[in-house]
C-alpha atoms as a PDB file:
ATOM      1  CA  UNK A   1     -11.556  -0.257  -8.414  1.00  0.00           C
ATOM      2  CA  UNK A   2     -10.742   0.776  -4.796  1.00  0.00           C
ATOM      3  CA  UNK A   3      -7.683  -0.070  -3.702  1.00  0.00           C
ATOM      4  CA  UNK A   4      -5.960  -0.062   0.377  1.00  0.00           C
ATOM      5  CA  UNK A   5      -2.345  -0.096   1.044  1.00  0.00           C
ATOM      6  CA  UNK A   6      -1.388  -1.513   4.678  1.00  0.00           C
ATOM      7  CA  UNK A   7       1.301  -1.255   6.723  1.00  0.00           C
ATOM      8  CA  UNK A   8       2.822  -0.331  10.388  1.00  0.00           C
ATOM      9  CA  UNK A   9       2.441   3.189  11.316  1.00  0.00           C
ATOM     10  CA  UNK A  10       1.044   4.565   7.029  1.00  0.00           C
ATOM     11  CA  UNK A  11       3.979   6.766   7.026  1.00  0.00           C
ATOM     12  CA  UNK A  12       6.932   4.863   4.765  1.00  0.00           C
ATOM     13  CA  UNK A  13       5.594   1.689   2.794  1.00  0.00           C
ATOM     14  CA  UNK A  14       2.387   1.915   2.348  1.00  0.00           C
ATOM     15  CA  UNK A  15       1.919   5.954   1.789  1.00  0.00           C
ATOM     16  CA  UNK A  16       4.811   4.921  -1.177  1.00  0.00           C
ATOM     17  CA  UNK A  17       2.161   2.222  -2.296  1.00  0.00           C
ATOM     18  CA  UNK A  18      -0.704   4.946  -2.597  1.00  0.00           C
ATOM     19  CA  UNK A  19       1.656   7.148  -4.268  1.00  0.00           C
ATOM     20  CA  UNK A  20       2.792   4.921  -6.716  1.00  0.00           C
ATOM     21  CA  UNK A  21      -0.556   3.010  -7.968  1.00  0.00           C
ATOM     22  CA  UNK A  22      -2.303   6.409  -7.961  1.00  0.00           C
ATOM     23  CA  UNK A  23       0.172   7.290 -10.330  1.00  0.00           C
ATOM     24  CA  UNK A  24       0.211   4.658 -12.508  1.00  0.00           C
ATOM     25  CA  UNK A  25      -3.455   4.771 -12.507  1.00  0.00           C
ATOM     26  CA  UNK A  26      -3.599   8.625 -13.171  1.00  0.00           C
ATOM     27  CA  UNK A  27      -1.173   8.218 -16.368  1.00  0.00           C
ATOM     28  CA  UNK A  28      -3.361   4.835 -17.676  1.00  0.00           C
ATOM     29  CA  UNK A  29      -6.620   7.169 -17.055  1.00  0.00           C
ATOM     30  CA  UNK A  30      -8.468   4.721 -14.726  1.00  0.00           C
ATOM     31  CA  UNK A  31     -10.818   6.297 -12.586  1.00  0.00           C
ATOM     32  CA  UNK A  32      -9.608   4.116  -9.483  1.00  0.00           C
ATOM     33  CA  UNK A  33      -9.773   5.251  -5.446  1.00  0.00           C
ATOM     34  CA  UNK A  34      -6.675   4.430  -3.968  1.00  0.00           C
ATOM     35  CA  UNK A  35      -5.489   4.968  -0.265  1.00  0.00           C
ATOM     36  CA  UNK A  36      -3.140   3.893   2.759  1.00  0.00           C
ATOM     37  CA  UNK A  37      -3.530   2.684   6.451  1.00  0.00           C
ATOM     38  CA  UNK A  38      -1.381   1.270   9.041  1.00  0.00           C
ATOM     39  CA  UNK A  39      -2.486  -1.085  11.707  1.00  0.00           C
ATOM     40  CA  UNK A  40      -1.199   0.831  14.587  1.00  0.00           C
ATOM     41  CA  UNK A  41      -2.304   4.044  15.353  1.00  0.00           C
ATOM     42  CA  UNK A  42       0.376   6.278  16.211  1.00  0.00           C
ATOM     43  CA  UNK A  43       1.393   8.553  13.632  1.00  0.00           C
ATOM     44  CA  UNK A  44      -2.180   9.719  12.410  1.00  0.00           C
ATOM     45  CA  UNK A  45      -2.821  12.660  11.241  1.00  0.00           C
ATOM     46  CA  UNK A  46       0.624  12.635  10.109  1.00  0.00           C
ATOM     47  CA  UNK A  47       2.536  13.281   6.816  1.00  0.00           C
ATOM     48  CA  UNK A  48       4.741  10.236   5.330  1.00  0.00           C
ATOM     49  CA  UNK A  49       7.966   9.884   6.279  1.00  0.00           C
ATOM     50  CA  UNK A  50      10.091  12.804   4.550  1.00  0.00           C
ATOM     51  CA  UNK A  51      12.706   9.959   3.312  1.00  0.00           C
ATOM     52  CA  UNK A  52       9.625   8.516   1.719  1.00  0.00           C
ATOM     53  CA  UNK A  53       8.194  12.061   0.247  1.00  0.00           C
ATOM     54  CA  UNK A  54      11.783  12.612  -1.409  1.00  0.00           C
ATOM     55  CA  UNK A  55      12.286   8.687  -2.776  1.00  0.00           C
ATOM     56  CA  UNK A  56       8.289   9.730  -4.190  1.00  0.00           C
ATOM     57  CA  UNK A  57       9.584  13.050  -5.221  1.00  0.00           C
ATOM     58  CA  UNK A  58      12.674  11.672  -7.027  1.00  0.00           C
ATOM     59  CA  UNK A  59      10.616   9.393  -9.182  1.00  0.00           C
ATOM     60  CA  UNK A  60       7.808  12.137  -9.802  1.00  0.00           C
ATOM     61  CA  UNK A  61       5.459  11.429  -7.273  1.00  0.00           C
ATOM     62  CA  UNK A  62       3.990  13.857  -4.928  1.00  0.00           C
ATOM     63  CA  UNK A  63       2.520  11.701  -1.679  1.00  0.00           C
ATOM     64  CA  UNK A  64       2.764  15.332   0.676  1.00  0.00           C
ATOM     65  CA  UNK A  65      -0.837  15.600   0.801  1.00  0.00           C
ATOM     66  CA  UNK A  66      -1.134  11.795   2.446  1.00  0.00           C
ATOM     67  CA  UNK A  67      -2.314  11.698   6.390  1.00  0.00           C
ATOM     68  CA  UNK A  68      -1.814   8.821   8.065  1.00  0.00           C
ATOM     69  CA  UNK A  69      -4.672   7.075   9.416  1.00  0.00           C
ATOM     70  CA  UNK A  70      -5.097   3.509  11.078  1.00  0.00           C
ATOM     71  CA  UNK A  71      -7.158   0.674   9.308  1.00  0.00           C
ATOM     72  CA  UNK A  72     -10.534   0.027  10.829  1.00  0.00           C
ATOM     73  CA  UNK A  73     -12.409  -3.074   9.780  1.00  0.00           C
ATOM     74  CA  UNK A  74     -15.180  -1.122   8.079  1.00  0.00           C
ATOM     75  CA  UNK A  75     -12.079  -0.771   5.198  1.00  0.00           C
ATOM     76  CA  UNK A  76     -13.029  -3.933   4.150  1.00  0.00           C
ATOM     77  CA  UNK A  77     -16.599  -2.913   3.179  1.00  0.00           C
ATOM     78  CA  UNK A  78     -15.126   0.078   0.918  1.00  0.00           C
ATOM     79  CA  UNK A  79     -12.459  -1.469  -0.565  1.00  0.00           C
ATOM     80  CA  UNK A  80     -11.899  -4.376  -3.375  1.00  0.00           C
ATOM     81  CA  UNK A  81      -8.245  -5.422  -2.536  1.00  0.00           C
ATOM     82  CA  UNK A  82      -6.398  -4.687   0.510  1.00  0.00           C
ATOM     83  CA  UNK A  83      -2.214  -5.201  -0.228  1.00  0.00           C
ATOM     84  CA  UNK A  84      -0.259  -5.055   3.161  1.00  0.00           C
ATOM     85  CA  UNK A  85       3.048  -5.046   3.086  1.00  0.00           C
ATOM     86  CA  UNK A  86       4.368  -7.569   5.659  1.00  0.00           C
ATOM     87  CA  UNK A  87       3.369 -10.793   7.588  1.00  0.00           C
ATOM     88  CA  UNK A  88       2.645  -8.938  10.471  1.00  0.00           C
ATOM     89  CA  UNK A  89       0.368  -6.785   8.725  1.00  0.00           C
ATOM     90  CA  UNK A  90      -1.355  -9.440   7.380  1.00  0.00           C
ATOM     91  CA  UNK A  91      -2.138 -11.585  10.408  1.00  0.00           C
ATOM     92  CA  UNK A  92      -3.085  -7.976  11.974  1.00  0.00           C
ATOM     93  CA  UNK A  93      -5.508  -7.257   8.756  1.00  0.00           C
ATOM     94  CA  UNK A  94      -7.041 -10.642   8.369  1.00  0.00           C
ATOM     95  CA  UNK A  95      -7.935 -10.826  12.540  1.00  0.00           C
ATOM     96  CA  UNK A  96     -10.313  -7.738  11.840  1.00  0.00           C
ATOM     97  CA  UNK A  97     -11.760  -9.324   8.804  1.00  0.00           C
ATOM     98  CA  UNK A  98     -15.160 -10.824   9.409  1.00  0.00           C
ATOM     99  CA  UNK A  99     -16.153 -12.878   6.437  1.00  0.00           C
ATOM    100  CA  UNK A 100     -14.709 -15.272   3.838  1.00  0.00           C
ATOM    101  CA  UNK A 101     -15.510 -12.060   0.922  1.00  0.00           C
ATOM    102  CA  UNK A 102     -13.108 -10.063   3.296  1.00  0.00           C
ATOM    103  CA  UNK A 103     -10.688 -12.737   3.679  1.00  0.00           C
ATOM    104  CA  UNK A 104     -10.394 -12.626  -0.305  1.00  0.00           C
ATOM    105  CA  UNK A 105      -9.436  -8.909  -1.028  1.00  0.00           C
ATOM    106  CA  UNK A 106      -6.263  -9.614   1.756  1.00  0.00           C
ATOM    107  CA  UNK A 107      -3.354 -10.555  -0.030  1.00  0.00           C
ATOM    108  CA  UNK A 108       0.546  -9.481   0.525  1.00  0.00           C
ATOM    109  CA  UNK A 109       1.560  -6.974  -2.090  1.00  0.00           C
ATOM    110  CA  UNK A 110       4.759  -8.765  -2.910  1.00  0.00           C
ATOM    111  CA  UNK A 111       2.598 -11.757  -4.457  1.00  0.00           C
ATOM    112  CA  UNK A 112       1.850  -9.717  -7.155  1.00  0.00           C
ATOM    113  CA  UNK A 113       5.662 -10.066  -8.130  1.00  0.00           C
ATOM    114  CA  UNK A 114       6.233 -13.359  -6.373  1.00  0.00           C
ATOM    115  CA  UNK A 115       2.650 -15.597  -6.300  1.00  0.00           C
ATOM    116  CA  UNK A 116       2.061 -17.671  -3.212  1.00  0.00           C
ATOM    117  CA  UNK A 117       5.818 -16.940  -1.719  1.00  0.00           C
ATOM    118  CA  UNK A 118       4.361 -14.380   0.898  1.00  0.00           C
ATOM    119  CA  UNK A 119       7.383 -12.219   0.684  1.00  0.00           C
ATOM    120  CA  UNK A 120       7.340  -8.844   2.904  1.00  0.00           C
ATOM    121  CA  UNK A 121       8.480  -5.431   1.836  1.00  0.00           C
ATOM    122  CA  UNK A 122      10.892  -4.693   4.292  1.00  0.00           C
ATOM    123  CA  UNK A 123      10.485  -1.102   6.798  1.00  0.00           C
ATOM    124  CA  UNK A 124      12.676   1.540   6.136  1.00  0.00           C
ATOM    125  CA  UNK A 125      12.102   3.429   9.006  1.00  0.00           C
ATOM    126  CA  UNK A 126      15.163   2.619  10.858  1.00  0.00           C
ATOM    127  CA  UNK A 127      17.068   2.375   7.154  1.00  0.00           C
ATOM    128  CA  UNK A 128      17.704   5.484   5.646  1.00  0.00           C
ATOM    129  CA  UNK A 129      19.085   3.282   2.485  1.00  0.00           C
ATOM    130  CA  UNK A 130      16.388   0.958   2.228  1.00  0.00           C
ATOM    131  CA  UNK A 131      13.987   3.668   1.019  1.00  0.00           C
ATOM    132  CA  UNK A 132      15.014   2.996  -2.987  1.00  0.00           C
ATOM    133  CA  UNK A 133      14.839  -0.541  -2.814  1.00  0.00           C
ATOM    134  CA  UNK A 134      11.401  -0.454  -0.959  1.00  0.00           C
ATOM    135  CA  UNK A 135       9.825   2.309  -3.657  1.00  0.00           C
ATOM    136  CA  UNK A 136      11.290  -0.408  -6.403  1.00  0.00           C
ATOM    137  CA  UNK A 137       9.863  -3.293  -4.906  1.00  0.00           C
ATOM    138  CA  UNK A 138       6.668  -1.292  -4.397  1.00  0.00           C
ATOM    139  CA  UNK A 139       6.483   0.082  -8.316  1.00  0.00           C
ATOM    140  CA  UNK A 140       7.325  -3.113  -9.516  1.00  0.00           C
ATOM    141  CA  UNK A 141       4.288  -4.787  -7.644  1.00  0.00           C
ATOM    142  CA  UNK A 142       2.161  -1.972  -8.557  1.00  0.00           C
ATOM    143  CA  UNK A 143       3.454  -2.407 -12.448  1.00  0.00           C
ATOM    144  CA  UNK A 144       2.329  -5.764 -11.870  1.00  0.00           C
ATOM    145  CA  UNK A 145      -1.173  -5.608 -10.616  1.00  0.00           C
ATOM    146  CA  UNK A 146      -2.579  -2.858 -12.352  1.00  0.00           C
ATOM    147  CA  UNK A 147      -1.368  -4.437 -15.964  1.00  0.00           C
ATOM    148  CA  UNK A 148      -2.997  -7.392 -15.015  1.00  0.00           C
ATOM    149  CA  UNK A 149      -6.416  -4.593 -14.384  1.00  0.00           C
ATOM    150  CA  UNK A 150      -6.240  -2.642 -17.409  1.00  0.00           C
ATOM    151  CA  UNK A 151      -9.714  -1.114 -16.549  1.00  0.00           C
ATOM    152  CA  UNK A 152     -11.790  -0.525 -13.653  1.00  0.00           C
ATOM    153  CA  UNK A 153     -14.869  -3.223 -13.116  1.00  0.00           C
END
């Protein structure tokens, strides 16, 4: 399974994302491809967010290698599911997407936890607090989607 994370700038939320399915995917032993994006374009090339490397590193998870990069629509050729993590990203995402297959692998990671309720995992950029509550929100989504995907198709 190939999996893209979404969000702003791919430097807090969805480089957290990455981090934390490729983990939960390493320790299950699935062979998945998991990455991040952001819709804008200014931070690539970029490392996350050090507030998001230490929240990672605190909870075992090593994202330091991540880049930032922006989302292109040729992501939704190489990937099965895209999870973004707000509205914005979303209506952002889904105006790039050129097909009703596309349309499909869109969904707002938060519906893993809370189907059809379209919540959005709030940015912690300008937050240095919100960085736990965002990595539990994330790890609980992730807990959710990949037990429901025990293997890879």
């Amino acid at each position: 399974m190939k999996i893209l994370m979404v969000c702003l700038g791919n430097i807090c939320r969805s480089p957290l994302a990455e981090g934390i399915l490729k983990h939960k995917a390493a320790q299950r032993g699935l062979d998945w491809v998991i990455d991040s994006a952001g819709t804008g374009f200014w931070h690539a090339g970029e490392p996350p967010d050090s507030r998001s490397a230490g929240i990672a590193r605190h909870y075992g998870i090593d994202i330091t290698d991540q880049r930032a990069r922006q989302f292109k629509p040729a992501d939704l050729d190489l990937f099965d599911r895209v999870f973004v993590m707000d509205t914005q990203n979303l209506r952002d995402v889904l105006r790039q997407a050129q097909t009703d297959e596309h349309r499909a692998k869109i969904d707002l990671i938060l519906n893993q936890l809370h189907p059809g309720q379209n919540r959005s995992v709030p940015d912690p950029y300008y937050d240095d607090d919100g960085f736990n509550e965002v990595f539990e929100m994330l790890d609980a989504a992730c807990e959710v989607f990949i037990s429901r995907h025990p293997e890879a198709p």
